[in-house]
C-alpha atoms as a PDB file:
ATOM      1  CA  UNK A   1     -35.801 -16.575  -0.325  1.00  0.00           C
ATOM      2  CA  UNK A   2     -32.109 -15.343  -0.174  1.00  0.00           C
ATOM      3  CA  UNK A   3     -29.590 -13.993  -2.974  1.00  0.00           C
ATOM      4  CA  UNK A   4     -32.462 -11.494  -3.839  1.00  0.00           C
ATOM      5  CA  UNK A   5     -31.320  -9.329  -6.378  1.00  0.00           C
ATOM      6  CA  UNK A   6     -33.093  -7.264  -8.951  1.00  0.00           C
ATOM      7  CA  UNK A   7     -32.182  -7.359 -12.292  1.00  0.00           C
ATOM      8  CA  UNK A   8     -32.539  -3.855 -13.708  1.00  0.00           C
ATOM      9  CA  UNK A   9     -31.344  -4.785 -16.899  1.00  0.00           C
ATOM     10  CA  UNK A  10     -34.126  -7.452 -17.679  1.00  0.00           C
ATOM     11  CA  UNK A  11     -36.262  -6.094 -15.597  1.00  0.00           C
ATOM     12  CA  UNK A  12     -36.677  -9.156 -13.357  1.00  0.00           C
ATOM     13  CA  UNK A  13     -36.614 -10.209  -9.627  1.00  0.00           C
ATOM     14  CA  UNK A  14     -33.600 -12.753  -8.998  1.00  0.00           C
ATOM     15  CA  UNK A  15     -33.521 -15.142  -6.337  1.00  0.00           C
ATOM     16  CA  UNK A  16     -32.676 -18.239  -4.732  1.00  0.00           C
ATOM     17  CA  UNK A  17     -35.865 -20.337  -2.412  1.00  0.00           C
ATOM     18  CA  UNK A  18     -35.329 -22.522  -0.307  1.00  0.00           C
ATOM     19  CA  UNK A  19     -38.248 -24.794  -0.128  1.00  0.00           C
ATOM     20  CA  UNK A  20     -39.056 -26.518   3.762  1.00  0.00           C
ATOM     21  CA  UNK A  21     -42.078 -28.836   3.242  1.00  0.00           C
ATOM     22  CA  UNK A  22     -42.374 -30.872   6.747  1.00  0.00           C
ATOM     23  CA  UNK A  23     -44.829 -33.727   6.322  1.00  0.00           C
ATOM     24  CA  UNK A  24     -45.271 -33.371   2.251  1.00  0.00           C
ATOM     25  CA  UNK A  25     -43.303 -35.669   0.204  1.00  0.00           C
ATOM     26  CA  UNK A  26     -42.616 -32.656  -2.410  1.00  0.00           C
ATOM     27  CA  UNK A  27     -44.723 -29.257  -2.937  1.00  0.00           C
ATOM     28  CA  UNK A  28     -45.829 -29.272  -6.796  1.00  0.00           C
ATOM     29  CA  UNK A  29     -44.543 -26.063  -8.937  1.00  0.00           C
ATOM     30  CA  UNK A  30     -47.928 -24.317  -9.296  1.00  0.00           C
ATOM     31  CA  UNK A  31     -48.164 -23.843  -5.527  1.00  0.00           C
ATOM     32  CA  UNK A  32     -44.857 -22.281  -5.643  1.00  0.00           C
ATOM     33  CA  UNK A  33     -45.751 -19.940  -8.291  1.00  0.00           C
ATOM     34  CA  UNK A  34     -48.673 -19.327  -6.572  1.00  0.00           C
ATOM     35  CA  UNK A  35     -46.733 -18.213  -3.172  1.00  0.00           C
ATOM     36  CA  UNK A  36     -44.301 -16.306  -5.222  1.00  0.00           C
ATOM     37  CA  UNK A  37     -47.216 -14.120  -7.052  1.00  0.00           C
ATOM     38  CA  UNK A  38     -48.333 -13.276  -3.781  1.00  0.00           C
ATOM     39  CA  UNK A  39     -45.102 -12.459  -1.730  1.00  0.00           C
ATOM     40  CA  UNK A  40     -43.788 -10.911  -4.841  1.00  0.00           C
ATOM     41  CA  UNK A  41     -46.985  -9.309  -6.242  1.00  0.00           C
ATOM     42  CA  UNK A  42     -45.957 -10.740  -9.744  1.00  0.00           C
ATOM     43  CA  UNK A  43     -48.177 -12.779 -12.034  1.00  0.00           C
ATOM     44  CA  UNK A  44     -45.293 -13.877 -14.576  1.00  0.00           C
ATOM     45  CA  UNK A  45     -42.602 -16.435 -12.778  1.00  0.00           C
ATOM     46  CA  UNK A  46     -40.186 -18.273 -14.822  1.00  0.00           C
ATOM     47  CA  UNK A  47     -39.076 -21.040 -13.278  1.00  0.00           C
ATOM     48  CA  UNK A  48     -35.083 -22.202 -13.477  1.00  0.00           C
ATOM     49  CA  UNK A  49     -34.486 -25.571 -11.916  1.00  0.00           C
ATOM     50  CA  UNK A  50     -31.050 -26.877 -12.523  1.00  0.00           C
ATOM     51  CA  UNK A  51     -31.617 -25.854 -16.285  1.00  0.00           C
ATOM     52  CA  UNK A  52     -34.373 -28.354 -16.382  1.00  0.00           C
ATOM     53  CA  UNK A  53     -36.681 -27.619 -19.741  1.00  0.00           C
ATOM     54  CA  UNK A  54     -33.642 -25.410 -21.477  1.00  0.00           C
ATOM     55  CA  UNK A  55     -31.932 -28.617 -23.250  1.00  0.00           C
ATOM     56  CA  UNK A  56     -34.211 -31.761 -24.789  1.00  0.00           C
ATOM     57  CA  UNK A  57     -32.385 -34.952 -24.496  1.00  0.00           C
ATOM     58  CA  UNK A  58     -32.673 -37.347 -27.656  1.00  0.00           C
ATOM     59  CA  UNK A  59     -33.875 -40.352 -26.612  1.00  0.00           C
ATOM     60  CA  UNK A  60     -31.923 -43.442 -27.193  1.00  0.00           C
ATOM     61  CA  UNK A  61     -32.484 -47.105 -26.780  1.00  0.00           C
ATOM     62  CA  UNK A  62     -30.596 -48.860 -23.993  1.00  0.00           C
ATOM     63  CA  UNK A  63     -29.010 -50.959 -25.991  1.00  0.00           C
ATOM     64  CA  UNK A  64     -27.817 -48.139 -28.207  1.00  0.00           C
ATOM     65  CA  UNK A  65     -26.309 -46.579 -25.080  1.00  0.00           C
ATOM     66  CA  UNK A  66     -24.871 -49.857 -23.827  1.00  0.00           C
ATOM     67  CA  UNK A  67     -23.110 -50.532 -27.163  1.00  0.00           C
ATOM     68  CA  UNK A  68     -21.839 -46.600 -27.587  1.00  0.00           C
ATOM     69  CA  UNK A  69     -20.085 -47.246 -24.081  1.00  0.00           C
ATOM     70  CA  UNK A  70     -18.456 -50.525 -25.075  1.00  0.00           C
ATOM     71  CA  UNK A  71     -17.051 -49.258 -28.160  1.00  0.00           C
ATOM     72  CA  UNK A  72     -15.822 -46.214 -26.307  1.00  0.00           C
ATOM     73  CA  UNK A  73     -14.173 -48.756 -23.611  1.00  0.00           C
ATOM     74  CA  UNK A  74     -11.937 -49.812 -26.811  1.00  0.00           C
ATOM     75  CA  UNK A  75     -10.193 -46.648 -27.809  1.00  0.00           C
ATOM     76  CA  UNK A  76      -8.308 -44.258 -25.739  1.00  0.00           C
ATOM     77  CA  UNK A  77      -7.570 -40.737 -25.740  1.00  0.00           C
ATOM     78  CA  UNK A  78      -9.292 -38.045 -28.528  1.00  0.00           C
ATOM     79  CA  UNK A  79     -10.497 -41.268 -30.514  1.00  0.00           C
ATOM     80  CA  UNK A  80     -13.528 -41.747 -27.917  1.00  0.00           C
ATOM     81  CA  UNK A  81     -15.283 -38.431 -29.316  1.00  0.00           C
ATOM     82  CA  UNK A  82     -15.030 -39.810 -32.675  1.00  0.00           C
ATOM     83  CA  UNK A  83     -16.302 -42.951 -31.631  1.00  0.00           C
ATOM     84  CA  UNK A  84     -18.875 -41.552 -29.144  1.00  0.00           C
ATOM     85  CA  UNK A  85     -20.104 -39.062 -32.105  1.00  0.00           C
ATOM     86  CA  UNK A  86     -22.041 -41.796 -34.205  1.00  0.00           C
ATOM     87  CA  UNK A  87     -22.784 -41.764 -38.015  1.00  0.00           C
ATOM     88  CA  UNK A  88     -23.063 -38.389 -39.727  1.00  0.00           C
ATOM     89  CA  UNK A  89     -26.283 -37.928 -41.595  1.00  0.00           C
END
């Protein structure tokens, strides 16, 4: 691990791993965590990846997303976010 900081205020350890996984095609998560409780001596780890699981995406048809692109294609300037917005409910 590297940028190790701890964060007094939230009472947390900080810090950036570097995963090296020679002959695996990828390590799963829970051997991580597992690692990380036992270098750390921690049981709780929350995980940030990228911001993956902080945002759901709505899921949209691809031909929804097709035809929200071509009609974007058609206006310029401010007018795409109008466009790009949809229908208000």
């Amino acid at each position: 691990s590297r940028k190790f900081v701890t964060n007094r205020l939230l009472q947390r350890k900080q810090m950036v791993i570097d995963v090296l996984h020679p002959g695996k095609a990828t390590v799963p998560k829970t051997e991580i965590w597992e690692k990380l409780a036992k270098m750390y001596k921690t049981t709780s780890c929350l995980w940030m990846s990228s911001l993956h699981g902080l945002y759901e995406k709505k899921k949209t048809s691809r031909k929804q997303q097709k035809g929200r692109k071509n009609r974007m294609k058609k206006v310029r300037g401010t007018a795409k976010a109008t466009v790009g917005a949809g229908k208000n409910k």
